[in-house]
Protein backbone atom coordinates (compact mmCIF):
# COMPACT_ATOMS: atom_id res chain seq x y z
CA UNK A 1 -83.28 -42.68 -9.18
CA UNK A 2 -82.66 -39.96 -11.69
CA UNK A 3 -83.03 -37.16 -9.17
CA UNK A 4 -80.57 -39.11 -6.42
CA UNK A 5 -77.87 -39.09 -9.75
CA UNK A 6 -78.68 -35.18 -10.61
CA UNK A 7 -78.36 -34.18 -6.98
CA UNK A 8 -75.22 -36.38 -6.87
CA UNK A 9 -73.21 -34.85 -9.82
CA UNK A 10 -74.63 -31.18 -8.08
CA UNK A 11 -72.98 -31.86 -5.04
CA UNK A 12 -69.94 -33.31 -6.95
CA UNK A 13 -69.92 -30.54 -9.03
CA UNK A 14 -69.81 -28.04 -6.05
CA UNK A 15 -66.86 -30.33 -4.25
CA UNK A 16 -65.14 -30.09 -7.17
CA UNK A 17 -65.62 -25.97 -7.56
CA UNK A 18 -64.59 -26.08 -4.08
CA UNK A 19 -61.24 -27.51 -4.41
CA UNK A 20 -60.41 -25.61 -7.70
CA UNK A 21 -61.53 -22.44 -5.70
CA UNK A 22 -59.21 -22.89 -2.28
CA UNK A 23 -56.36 -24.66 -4.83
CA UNK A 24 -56.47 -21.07 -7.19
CA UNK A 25 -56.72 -19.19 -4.03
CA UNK A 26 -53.94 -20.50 -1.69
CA UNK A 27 -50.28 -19.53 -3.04
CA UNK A 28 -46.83 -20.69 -1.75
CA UNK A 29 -44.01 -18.08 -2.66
CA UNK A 30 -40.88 -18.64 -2.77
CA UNK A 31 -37.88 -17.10 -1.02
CA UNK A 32 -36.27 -16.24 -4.02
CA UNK A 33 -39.51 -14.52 -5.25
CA UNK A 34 -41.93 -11.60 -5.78
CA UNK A 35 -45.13 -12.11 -7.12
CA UNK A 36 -46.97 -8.93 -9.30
CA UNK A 37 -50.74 -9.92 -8.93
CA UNK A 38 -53.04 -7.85 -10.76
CA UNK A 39 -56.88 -7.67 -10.74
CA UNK A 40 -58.85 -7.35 -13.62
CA UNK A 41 -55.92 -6.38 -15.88
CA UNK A 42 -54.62 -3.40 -13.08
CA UNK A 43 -51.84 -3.92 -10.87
CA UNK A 44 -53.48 -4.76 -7.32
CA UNK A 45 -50.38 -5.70 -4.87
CA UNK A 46 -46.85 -7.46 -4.73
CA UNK A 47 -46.36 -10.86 -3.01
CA UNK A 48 -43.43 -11.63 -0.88
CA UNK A 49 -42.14 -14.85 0.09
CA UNK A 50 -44.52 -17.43 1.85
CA UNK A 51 -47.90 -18.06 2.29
CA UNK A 52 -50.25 -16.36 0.85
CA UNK A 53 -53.76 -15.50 -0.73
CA UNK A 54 -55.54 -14.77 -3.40
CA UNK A 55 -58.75 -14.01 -5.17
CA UNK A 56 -59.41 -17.14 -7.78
CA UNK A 57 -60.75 -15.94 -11.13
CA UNK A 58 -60.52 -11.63 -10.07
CA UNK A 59 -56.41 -12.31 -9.48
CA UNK A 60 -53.87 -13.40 -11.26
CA UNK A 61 -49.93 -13.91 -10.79
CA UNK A 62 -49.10 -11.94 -13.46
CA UNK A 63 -45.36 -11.57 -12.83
CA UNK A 64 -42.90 -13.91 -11.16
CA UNK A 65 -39.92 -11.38 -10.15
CA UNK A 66 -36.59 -12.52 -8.91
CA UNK A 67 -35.39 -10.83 -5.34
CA UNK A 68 -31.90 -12.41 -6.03
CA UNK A 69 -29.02 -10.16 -7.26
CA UNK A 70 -28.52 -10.18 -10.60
CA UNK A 71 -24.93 -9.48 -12.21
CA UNK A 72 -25.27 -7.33 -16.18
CA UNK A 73 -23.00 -8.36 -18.76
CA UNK A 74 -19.43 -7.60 -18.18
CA UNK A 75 -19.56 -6.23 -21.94
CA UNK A 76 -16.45 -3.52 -22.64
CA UNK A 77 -16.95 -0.35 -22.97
CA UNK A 78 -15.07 2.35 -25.50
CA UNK A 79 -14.15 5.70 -24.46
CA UNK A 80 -11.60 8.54 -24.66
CA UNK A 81 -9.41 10.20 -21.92
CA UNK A 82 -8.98 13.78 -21.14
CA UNK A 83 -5.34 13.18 -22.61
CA UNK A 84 -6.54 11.73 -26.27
CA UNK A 85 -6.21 7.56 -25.36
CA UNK A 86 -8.58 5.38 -26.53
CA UNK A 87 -9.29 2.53 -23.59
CA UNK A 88 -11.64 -0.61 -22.97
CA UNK A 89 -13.22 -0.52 -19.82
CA UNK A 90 -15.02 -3.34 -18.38
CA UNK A 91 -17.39 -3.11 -14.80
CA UNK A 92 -19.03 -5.36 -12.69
CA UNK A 93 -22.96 -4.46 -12.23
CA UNK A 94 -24.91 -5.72 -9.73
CA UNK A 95 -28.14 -5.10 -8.94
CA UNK A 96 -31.70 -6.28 -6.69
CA UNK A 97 -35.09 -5.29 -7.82
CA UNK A 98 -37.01 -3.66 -4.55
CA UNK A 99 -40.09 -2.63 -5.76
CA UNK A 100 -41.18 -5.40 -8.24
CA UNK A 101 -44.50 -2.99 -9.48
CA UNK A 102 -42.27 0.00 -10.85
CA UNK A 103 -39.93 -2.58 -12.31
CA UNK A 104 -42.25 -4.22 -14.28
CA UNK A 105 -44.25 -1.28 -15.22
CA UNK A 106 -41.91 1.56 -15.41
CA UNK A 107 -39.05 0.25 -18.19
CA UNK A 108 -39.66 -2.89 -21.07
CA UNK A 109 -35.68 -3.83 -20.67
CA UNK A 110 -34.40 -3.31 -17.45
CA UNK A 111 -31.04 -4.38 -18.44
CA UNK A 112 -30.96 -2.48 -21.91
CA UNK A 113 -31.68 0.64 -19.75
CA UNK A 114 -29.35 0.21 -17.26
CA UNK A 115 -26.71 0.00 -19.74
CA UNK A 116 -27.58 2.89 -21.98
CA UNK A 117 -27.20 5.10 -18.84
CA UNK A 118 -23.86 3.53 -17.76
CA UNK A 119 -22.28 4.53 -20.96
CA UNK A 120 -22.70 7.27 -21.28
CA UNK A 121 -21.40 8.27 -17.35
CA UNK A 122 -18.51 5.82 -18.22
CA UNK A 123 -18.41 8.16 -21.32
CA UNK A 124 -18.30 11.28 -19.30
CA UNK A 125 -16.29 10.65 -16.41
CA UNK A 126 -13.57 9.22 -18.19
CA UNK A 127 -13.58 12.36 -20.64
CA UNK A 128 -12.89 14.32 -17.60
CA UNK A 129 -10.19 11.89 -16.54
CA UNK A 130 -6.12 11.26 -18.01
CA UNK A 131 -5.14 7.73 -17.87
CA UNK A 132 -3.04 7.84 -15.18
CA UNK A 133 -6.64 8.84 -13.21
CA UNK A 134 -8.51 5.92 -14.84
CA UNK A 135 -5.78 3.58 -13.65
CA UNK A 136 -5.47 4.72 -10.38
CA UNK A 137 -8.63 5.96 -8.97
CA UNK A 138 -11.15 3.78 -9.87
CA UNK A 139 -13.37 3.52 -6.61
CA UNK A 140 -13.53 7.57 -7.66
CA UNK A 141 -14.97 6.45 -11.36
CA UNK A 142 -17.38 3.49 -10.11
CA UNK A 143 -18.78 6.20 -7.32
CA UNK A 144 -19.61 8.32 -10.13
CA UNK A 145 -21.77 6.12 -12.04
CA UNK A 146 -23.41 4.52 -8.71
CA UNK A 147 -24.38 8.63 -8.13
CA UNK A 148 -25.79 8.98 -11.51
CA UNK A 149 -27.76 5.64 -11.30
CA UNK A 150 -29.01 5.76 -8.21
CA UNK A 151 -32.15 8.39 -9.47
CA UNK A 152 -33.25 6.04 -12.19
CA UNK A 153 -32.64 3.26 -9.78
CA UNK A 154 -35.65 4.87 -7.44
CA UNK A 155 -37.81 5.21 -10.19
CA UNK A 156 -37.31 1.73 -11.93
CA UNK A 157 -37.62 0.02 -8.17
CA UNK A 158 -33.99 -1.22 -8.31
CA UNK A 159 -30.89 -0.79 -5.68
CA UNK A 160 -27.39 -1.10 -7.26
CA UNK A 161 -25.39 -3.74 -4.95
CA UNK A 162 -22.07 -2.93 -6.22
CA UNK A 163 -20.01 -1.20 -8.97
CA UNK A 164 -16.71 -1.97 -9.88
CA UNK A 165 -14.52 -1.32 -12.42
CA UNK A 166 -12.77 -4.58 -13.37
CA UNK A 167 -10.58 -4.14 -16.69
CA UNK A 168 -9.40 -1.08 -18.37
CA UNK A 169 -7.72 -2.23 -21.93
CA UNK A 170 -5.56 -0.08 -23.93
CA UNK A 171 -4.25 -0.36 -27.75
CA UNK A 172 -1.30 -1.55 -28.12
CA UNK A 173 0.77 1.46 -28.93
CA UNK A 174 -0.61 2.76 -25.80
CA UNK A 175 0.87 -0.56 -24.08
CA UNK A 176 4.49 -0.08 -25.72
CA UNK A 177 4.59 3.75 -24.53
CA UNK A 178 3.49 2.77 -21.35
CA UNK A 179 6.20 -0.21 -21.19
CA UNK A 180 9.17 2.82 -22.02
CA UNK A 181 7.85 4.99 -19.52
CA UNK A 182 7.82 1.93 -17.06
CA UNK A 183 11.61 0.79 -17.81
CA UNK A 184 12.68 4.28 -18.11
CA UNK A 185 11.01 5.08 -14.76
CA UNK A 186 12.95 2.05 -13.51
CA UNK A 187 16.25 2.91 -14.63
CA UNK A 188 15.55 6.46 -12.79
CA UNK A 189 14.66 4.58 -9.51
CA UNK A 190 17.97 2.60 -9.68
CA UNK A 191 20.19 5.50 -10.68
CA UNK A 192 18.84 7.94 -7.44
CA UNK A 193 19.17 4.37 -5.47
CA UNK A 194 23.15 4.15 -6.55
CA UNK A 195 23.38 7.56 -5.92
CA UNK A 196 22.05 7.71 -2.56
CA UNK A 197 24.17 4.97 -2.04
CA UNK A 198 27.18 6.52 -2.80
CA UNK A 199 26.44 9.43 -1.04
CA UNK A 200 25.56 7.30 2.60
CA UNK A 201 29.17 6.19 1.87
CA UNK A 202 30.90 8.81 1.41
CA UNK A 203 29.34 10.71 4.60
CA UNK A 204 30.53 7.46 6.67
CA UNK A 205 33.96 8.10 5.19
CA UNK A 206 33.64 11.39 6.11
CA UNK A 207 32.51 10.87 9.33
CA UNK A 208 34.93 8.12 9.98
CA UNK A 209 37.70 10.46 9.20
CA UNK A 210 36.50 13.27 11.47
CA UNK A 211 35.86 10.67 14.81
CA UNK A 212 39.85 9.50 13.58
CA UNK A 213 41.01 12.71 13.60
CA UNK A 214 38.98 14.10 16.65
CA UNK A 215 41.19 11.24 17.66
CA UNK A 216 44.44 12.19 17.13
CA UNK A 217 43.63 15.67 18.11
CA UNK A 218 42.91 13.96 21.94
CA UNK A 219 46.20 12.19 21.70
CA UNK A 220 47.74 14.81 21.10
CA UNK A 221 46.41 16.83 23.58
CA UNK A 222 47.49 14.10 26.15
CA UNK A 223 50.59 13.95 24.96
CA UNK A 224 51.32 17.53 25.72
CA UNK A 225 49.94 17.44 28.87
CA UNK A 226 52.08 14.93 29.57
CA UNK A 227 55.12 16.91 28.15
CA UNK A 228 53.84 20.10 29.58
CA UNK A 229 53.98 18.43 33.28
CA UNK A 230 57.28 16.48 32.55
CA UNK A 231 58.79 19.65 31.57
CA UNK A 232 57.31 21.42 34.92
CA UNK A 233 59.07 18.65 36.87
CA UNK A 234 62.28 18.74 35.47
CA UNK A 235 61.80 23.01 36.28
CA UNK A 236 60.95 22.43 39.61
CA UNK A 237 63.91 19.71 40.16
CA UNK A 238 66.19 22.95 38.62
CA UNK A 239 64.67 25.24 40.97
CA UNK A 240 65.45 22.73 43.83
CA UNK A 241 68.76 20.93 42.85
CA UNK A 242 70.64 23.60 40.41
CA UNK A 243 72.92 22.73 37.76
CA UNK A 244 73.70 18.98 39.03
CA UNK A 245 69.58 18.09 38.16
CA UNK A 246 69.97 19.26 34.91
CA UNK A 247 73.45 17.40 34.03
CA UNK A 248 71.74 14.34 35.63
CA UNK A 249 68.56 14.52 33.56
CA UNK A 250 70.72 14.88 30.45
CA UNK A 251 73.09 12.00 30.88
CA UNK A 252 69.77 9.70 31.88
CA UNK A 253 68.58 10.82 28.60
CA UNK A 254 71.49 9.68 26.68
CA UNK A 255 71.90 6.13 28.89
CA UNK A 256 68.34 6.08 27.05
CA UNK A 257 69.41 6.32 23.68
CA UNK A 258 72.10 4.44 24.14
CA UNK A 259 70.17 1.18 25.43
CA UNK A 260 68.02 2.10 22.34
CA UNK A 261 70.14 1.37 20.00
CA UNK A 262 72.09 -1.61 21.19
CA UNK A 263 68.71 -3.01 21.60
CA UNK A 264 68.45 -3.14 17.86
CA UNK A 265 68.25 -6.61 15.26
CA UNK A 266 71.28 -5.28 12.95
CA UNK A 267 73.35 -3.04 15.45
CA UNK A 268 76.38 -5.43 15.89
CA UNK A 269 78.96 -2.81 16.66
CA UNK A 270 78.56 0.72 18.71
CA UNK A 271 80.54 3.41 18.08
CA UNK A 272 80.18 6.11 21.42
CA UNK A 273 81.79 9.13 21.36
CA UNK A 274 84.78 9.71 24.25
CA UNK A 275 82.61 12.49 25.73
CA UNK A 276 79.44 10.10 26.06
CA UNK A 277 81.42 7.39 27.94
CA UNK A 278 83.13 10.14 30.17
CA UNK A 279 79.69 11.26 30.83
CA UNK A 280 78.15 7.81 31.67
CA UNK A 281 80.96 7.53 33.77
CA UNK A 282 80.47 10.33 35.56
CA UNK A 283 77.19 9.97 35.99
CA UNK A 284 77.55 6.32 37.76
CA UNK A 285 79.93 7.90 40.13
CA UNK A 286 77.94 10.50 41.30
CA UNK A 287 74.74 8.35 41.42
CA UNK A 288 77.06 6.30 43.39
CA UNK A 289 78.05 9.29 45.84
CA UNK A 290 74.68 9.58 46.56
CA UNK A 291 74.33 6.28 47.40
């Protein structure tokens, strides 16, 4: 009875080393993971995500290493402008551990390290930089650090995800100069836009007055054509009639006038000299003549 009980907790026993054994040696990763395993307190191989296994009591997990991105900080950063302004400037970090072994191994404070190198770039480049520059060509700054970074970032198994420079701050003096320079630059804008207004104007004015008098010049012109070829008429009529076309052009041309005038609002009484009414006269009769 004693032996059946011995060989009972032996077999037990081994069950039970059994299940420890395949539970220490079967490992579910996680997606969001990396597991460092190490062997005998040396670094043996890197786990990715799923199932996988190890060697129970020679293994051991010894780091579990996030493959998610992970964002620094956004603490500000001081520095000084080729043109003598102190700024704040703030960037947005992100990085994704690739090699889990050199990450853990290579650097104690990945974060602390990753910072110490961005100032001083930040530092640099913006020492080589006005302000104008900082404010306006930031992809040009944030391409600059990602450049210096990315040889540290091969050594301490990391890949920067993006760098961007969110914020730059200025003092407030800084602020109020900057304010002037904006109004004044303003005012400048408006005054050239008045100006150039004024000037559109004035060449429409001119231009209107040129097409008016361009105009009048082809009035004119008709006008004397028109004279020009009356008076070749009335030559030709001489040349073919005599001295009888010419008296009867005249006294048409005073039966004009004459009509003219009593045609008038305020002409109530007509005064015609003898000679005129002689010469109306005459000139009915010998319209009538020919008749």
């Amino acid at each position: 009875m004693d032996s059946i009980s011995f060989s009972t907790v032996v077999y037990i026993f081994i069950v039970v080393l059994i299940l420890i054994t395949l539970k220490l040696s079967i490992n579910i990763v996680p997606q969001s993971e990396n597991w460092v395993i190490e062997s005998l307190g040396k670094y043996s191989r890197t786990l990715n995500a799923g199932f996988q296994l190890t060697i129970p009591f020679l293994e051991v997990v010894r780091f579990r290493v996030s493959a998610q991105e992970t964002q620094l900080p956004p603490d500000p950063i001081n520095a000084i402008t080729h043109d003598n302004v102190s700024i704040s400037i703030q960037l947005a970090i992100l990085y994704r551990i690739t090699d889990p072994s050199r990450t853990m191994y290579r650097i104690e404070n990945l974060a602390l390290g990753i910072k110490t190198i961005i100032n001083g770039t930040v530092r640099s480049v913006i020492g080589k930089t006005d302000l104008d520059g900082v404010q306006s060509n930031r992809k040009h700054i944030a391409d600059e650090i990602e450049t210096e970074l990315e040889h540290v970032a091969n050594e301490w198994g990391i890949k920067l995800t993006r760098v961007e420079v969110t914020e730059v701050e200025v003092d407030e003096a800084t602020k109020q100069a900057m304010q002037i320079q904006l109004n004044a630059e303003r005012v400048r804008r408006g005054t050239v836009t008045e100006a150039e207004g004024k000037k559109q104007a004035a060449q429409l004015r001119a231009d209107a007055e040129l097409y008016t008098a361009q105009k009048k010049a082809e009035a004119t012109m008709v006008l004397a054509d028109a004279e020009a070829y009356a008076v070749t008429a009335v030559s030709r009529a001489i040349a073919d009639g005599g001295a009888s076309a010419v008296e009867f052009e005249i006294k048409k041309i005073q039966a004009a006038a004459v009509k003219e005038l009593a045609q008038g609002n305020n002409t109530k009484l007509i005064m015609l000299p003898s000679d005129v009414l002689s010469a109306l006269s005459g000139t009915i009769g010998k319209i009538a003549e020919r008749l």
